[in-house]
C-alpha atoms as a PDB file:
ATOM      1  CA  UNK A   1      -2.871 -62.923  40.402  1.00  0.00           C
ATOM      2  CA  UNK A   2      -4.017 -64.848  37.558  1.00  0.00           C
ATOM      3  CA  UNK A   3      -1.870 -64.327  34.411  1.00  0.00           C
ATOM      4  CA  UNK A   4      -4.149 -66.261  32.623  1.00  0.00           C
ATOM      5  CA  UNK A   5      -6.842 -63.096  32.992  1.00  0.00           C
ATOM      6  CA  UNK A   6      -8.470 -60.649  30.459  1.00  0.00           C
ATOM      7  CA  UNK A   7      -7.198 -56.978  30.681  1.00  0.00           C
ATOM      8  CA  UNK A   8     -10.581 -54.873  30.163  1.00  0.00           C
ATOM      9  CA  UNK A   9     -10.816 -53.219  26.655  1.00  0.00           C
ATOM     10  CA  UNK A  10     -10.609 -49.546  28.738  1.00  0.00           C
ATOM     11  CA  UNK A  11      -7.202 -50.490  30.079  1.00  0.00           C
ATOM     12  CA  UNK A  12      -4.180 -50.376  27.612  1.00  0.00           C
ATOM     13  CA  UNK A  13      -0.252 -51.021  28.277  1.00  0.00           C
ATOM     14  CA  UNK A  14       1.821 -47.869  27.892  1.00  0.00           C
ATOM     15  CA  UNK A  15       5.200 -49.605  28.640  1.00  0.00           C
ATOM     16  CA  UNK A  16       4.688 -51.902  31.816  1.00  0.00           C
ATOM     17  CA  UNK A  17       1.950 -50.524  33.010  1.00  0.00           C
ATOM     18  CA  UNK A  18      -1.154 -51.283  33.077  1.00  0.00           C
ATOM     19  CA  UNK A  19      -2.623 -48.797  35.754  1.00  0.00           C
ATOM     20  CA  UNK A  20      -4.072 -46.332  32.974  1.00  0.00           C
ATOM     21  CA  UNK A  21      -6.976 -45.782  31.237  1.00  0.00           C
ATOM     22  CA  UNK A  22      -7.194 -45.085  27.685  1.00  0.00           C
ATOM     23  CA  UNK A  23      -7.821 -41.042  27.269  1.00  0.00           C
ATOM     24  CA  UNK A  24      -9.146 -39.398  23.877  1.00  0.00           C
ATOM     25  CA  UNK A  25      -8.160 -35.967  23.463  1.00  0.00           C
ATOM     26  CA  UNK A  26      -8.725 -33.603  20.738  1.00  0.00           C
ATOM     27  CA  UNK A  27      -6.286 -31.300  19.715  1.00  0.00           C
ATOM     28  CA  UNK A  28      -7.959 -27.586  18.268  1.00  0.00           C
ATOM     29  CA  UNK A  29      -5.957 -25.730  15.760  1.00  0.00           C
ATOM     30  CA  UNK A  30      -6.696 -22.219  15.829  1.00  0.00           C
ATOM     31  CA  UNK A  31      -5.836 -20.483  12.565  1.00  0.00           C
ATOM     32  CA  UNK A  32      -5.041 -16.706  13.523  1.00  0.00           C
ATOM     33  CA  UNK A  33      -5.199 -14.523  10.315  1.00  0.00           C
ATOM     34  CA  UNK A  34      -2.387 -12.180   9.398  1.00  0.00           C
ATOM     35  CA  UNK A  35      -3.073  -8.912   8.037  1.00  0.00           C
ATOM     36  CA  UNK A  36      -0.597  -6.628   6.579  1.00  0.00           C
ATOM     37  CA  UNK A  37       0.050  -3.599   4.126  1.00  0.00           C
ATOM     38  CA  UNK A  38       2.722  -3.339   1.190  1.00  0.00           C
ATOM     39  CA  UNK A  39       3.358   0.203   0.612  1.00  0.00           C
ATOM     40  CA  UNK A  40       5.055   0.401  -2.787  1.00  0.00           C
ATOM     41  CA  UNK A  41       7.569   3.041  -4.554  1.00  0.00           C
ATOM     42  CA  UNK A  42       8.808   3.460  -8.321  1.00  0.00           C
ATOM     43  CA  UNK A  43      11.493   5.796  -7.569  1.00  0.00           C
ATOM     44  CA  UNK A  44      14.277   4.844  -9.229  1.00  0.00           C
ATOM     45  CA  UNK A  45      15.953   8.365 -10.650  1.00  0.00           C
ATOM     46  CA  UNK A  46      18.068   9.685  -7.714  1.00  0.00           C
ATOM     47  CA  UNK A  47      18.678  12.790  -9.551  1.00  0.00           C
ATOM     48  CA  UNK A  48      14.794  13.262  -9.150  1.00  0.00           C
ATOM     49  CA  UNK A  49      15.454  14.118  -5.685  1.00  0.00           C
ATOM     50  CA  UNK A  50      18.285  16.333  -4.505  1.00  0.00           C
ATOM     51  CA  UNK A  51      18.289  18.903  -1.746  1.00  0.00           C
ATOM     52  CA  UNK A  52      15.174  16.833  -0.185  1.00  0.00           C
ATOM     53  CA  UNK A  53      13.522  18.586  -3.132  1.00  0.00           C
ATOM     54  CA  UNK A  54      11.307  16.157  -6.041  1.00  0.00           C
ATOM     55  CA  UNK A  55      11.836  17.612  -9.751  1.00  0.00           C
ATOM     56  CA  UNK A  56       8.518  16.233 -11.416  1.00  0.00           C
ATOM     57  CA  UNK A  57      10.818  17.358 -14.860  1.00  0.00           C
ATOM     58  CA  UNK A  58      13.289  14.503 -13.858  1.00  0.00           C
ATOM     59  CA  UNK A  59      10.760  11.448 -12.934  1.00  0.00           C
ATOM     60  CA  UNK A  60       7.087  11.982 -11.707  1.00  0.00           C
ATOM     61  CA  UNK A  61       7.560   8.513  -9.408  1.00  0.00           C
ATOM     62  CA  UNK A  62       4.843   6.371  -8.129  1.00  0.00           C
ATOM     63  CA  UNK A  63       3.563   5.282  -4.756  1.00  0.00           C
ATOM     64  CA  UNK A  64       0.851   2.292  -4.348  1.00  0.00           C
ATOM     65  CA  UNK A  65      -0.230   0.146  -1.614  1.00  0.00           C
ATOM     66  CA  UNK A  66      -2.268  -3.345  -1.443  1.00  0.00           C
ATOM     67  CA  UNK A  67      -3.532  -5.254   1.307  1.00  0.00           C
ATOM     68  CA  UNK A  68      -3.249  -8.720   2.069  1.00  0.00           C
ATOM     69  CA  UNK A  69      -4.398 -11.365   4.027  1.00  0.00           C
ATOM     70  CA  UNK A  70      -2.604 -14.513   4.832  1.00  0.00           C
ATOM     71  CA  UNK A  71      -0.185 -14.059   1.563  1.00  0.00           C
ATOM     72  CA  UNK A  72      -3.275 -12.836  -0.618  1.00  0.00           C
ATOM     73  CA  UNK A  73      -4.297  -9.580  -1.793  1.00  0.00           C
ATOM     74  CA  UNK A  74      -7.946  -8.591  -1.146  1.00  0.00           C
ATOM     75  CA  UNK A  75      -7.641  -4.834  -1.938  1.00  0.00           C
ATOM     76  CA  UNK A  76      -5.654  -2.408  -3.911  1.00  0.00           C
ATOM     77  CA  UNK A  77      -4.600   1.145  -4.620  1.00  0.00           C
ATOM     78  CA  UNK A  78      -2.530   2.242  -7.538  1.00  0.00           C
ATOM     79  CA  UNK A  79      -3.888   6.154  -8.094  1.00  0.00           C
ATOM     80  CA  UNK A  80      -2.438   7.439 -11.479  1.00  0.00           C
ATOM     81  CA  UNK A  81      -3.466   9.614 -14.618  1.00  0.00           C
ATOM     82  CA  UNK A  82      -5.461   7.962 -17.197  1.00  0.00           C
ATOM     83  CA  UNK A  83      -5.841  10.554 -19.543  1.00  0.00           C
ATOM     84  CA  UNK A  84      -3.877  13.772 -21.065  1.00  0.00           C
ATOM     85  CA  UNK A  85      -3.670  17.165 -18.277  1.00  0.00           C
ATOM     86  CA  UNK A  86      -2.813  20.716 -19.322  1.00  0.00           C
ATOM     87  CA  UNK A  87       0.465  22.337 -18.185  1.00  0.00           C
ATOM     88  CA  UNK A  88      -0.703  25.560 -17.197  1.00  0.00           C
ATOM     89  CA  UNK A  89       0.600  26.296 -13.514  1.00  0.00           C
ATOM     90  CA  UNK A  90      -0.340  30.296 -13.606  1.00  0.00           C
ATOM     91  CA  UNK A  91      -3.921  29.746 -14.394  1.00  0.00           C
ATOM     92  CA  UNK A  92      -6.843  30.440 -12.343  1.00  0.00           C
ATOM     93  CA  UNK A  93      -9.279  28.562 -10.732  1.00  0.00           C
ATOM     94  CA  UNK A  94     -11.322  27.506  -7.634  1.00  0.00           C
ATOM     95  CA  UNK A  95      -9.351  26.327  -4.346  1.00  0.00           C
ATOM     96  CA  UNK A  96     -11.965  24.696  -2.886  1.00  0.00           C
ATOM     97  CA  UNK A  97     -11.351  20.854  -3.033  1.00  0.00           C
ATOM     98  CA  UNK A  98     -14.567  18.665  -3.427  1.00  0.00           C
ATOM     99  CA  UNK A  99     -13.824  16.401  -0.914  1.00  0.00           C
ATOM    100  CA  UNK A 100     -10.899  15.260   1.672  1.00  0.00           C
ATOM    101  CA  UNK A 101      -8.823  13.961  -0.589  1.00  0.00           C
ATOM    102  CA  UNK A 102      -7.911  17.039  -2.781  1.00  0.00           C
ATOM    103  CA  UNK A 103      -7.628  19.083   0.454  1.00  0.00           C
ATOM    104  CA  UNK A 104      -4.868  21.542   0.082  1.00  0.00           C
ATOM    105  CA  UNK A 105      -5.239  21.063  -3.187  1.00  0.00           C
ATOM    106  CA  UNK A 106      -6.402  24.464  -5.310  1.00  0.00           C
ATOM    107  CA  UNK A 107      -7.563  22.962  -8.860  1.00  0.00           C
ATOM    108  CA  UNK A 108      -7.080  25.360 -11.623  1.00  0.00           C
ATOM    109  CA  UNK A 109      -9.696  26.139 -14.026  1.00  0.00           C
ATOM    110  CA  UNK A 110     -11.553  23.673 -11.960  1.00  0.00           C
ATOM    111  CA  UNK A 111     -10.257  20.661 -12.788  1.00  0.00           C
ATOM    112  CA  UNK A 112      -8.506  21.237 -16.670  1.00  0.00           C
ATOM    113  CA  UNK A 113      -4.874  21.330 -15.243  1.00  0.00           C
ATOM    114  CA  UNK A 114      -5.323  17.550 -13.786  1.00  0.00           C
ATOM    115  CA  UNK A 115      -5.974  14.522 -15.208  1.00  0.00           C
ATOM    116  CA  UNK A 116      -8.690  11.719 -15.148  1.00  0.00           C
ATOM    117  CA  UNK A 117      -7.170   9.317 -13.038  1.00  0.00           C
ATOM    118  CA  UNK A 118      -7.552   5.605 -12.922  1.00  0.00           C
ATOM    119  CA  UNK A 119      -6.984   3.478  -9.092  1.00  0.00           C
ATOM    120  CA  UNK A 120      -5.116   0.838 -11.252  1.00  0.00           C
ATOM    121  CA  UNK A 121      -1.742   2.299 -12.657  1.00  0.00           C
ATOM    122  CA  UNK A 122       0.034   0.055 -13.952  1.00  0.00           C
ATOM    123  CA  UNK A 123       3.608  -0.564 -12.510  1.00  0.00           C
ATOM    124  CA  UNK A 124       6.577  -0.362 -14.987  1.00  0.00           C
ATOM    125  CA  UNK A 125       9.352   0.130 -12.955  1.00  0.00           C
ATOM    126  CA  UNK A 126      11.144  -1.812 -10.139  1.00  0.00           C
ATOM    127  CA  UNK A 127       9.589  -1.741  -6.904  1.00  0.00           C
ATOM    128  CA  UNK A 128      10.899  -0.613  -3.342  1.00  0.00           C
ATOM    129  CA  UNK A 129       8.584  -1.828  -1.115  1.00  0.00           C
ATOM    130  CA  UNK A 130       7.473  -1.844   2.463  1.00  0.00           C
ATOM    131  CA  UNK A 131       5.870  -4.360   4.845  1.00  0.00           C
ATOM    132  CA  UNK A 132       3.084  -2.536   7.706  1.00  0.00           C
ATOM    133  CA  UNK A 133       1.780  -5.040   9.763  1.00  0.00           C
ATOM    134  CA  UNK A 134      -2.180  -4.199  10.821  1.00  0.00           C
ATOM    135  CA  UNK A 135      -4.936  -5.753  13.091  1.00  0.00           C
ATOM    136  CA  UNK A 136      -8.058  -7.150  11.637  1.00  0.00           C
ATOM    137  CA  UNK A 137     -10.362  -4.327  12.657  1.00  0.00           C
ATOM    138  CA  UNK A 138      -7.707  -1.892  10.872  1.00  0.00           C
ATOM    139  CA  UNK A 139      -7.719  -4.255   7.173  1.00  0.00           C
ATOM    140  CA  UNK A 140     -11.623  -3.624   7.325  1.00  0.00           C
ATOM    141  CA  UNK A 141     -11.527  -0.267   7.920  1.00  0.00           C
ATOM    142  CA  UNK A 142      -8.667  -0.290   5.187  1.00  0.00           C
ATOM    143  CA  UNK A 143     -10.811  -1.854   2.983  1.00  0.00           C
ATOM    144  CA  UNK A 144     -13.366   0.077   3.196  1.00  0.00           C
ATOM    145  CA  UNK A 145     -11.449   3.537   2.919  1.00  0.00           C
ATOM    146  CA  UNK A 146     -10.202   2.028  -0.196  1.00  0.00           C
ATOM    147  CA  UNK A 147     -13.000   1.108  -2.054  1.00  0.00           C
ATOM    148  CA  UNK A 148     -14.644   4.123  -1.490  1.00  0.00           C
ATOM    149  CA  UNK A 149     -12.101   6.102  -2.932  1.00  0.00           C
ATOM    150  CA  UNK A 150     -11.683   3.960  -6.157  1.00  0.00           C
ATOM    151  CA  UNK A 151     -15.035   4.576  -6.766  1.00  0.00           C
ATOM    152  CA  UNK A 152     -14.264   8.777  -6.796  1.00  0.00           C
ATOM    153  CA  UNK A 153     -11.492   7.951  -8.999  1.00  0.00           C
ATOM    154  CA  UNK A 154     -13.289   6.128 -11.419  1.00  0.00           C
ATOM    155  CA  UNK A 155     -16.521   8.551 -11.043  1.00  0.00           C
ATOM    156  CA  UNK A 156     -14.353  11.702 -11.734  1.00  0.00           C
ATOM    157  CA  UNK A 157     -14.278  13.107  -8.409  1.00  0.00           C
ATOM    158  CA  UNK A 158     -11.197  12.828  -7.625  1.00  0.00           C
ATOM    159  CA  UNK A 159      -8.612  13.247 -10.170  1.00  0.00           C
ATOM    160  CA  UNK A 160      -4.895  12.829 -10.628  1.00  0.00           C
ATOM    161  CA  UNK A 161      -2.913  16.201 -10.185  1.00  0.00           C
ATOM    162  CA  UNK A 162       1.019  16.026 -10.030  1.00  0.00           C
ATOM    163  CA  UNK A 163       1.985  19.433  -9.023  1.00  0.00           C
ATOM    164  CA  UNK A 164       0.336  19.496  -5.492  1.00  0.00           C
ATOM    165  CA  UNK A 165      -1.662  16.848  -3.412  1.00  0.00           C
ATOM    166  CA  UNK A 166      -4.118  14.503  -5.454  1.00  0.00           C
ATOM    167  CA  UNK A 167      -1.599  12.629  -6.461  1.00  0.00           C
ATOM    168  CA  UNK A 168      -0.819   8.714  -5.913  1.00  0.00           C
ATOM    169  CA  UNK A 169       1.544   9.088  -2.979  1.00  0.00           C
ATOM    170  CA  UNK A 170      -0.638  12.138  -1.216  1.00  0.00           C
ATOM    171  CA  UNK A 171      -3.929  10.316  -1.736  1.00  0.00           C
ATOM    172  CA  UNK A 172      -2.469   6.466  -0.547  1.00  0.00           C
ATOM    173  CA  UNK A 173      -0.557   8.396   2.679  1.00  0.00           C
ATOM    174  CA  UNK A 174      -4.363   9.907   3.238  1.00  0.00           C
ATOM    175  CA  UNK A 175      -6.260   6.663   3.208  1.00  0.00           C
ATOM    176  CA  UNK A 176      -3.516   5.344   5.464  1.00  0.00           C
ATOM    177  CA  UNK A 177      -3.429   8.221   7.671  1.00  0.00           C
ATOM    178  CA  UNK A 178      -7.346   7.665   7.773  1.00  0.00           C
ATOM    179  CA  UNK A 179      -7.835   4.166   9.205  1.00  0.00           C
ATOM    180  CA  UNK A 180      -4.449   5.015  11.591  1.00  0.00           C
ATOM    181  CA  UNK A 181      -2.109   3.040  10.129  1.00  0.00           C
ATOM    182  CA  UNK A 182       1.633   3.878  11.459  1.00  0.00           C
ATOM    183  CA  UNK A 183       3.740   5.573   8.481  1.00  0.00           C
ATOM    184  CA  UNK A 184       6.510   8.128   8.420  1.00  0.00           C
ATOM    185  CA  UNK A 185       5.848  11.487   6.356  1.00  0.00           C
ATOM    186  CA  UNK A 186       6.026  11.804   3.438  1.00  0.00           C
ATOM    187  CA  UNK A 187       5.949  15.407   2.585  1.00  0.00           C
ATOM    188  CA  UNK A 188       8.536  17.575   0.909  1.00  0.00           C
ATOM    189  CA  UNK A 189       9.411  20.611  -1.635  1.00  0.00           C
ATOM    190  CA  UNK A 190       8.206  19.849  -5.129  1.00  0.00           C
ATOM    191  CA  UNK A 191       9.409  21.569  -8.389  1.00  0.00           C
ATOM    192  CA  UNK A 192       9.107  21.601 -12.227  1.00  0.00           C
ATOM    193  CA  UNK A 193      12.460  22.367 -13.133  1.00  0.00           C
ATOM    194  CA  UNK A 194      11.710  23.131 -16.826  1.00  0.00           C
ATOM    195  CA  UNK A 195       8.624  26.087 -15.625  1.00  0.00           C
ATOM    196  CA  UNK A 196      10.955  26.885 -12.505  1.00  0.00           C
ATOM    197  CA  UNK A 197      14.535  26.458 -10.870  1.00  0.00           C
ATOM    198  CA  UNK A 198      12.475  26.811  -7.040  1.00  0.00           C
ATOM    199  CA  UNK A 199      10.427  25.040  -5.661  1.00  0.00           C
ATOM    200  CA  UNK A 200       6.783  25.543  -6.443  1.00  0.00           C
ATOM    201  CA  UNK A 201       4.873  23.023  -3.753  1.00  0.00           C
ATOM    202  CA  UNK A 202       5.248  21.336  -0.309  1.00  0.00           C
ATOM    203  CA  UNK A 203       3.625  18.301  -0.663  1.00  0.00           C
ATOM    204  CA  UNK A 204       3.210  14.567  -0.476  1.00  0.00           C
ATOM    205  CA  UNK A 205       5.359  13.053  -3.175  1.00  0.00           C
ATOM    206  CA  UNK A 206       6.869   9.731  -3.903  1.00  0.00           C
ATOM    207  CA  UNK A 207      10.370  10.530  -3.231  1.00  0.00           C
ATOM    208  CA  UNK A 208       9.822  12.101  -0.015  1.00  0.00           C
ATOM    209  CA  UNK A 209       7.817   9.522   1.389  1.00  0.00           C
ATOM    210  CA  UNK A 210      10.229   6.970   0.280  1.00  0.00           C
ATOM    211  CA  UNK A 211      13.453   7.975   2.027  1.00  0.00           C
ATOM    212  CA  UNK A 212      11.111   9.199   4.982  1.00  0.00           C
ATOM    213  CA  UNK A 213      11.174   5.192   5.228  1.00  0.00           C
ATOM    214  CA  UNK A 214      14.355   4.505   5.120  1.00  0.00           C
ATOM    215  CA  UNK A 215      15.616   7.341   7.815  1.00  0.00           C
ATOM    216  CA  UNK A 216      13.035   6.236  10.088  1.00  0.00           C
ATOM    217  CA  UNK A 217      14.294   2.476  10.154  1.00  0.00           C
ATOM    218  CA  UNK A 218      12.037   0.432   7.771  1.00  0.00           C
ATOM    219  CA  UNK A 219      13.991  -2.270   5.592  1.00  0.00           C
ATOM    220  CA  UNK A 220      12.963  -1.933   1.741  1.00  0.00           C
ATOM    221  CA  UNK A 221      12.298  -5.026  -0.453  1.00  0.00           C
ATOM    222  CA  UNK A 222      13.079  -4.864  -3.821  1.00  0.00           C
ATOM    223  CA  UNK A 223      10.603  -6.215  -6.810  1.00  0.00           C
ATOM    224  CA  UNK A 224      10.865  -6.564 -10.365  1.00  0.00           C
ATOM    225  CA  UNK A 225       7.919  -6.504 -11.915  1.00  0.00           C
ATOM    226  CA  UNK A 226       9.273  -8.967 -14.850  1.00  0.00           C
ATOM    227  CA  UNK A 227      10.159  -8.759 -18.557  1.00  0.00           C
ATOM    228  CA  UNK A 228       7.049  -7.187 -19.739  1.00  0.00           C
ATOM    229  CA  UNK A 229       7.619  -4.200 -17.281  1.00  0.00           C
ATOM    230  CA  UNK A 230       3.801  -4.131 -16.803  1.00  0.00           C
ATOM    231  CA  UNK A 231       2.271  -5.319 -13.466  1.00  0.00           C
ATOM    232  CA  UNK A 232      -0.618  -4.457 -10.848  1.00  0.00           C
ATOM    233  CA  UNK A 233      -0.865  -6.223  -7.988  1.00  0.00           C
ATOM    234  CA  UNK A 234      -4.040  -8.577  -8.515  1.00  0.00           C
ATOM    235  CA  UNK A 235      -6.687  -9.258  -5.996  1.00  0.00           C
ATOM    236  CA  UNK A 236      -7.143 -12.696  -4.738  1.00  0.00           C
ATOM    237  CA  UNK A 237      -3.289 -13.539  -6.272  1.00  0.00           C
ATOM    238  CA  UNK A 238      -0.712 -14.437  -4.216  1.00  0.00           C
ATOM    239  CA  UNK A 239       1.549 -11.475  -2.898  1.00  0.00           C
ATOM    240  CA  UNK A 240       4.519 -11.690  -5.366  1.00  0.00           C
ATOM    241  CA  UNK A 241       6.782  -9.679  -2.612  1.00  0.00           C
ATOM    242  CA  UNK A 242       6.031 -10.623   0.432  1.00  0.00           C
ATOM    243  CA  UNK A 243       3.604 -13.579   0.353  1.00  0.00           C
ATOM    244  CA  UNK A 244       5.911 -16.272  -0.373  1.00  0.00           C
ATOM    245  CA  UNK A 245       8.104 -15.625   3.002  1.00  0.00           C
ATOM    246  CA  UNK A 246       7.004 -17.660   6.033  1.00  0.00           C
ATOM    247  CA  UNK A 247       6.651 -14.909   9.037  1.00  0.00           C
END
């Protein structure tokens, strides 16, 4: 063999040899989204909840839940009163909710015992929240479900009640409960200790919900929501709780 002789451009030397050609290959990346929920709790009182039983007189609580995708929130749900109520328990009115969400729900006087309600509450408290994982098909459903009902709360159609089920933590379980997302109950007695020493409701309340979590398993993160004590979760922001931890 002549040393002296040209290799041809398509040959190349991995090593010693020279019995190879030269192979491009392209490497794909596929980029799989990640979809999850963060269910969220203010309920930081325990004396707010004893005998399984949730004393609005003690602490009213709070229950919210966001969506994100791929560490960012696209949608929220914060459902809280925006606006003064009446206390007035005994009165009478229609029990006929107007839609879904206030099933179970009679409204006294029509609505004057509950409040205007706003899908934005603001969070003052620290946070004990909860990571759902969900498919794709179940974030647009989730989506969807939610926008709609922001737009009843800020119409007036649905409005914030604490005593029994249009409440922040009954109306976020229903939206879950509607596009099939896995969550434990969250229903329990409800009083008003300063109108009455019983129990007056068996509802969907913040407290319940919340330990419901924790006896069936799920690990709690914890979140403070800073020095000025005010915070919503933000879409298109960066999830402050569980965004920043690589999965």
């Amino acid at each position: 063999m002549n040393r002296n002789s040209t290799v041809p451009a398509r040959w190349t030397s991995t090593g010693h040899s020279r019995t190879s050609p030269i192979e491009q290959t392209t490497r794909k990346t596929v980029v799989i989204d990640s979809y999850y929920v963060v269910v969220g709790f203010e309920v930081n009182k325990p004396e707010a909840f004893v005998d399984e039983t949730h004393d609005l007189a003690v602490d009213y609580g709070h229950a919210f839940f966001y969506t994100v995708k791929n560490n960012t929130i696209i949608s929220v749900f914060s459902f809280g009163p925006n606006g003064a109520g009446k206390f007035g328990w005994f009165d009478k009115g229609s029990t006929f909710p107007p839609n879904k969400y206030n099933r179970y729900a009679p409204l006294k006087d029509g609505y004057t015992n509950s409040r205007p309600g706003t899908p934005d509450f603001i969070v003052t408290e620290t946070v004990k929240a909860f990571q759902l994982r969900i498919s794709l098909a179940q974030a647009m459903r989730l989506i969807h479900e939610t926008n709609k009902i922001r737009a009843e709360v800020i119409s007036g159609e649905l409005r914030y009640h604490a005593f029994l089920n249009d409440t922040c933590a009954e109306t976020a379980k229903e939206i879950l409960d509607e596009v099939e997302i896995d969550n434990p109950s969250g229903s329990g007695a409800v009083k008003h200790s300063k109108a009455l020493p019983f129990s007056i409701a068996y509802s969907v309340n913040p407290y319940a919900w919340y330990f419901n979590f924790i006896k069936n398993g799920y690990k709690a993160k914890i979140f403070n929501p800073g020095p000025a004590r005010r915070w919503l979760p933000l879409i298109n922001k960066l999830d402050p709780i569980y965004g920043t931890i690589q999965k």
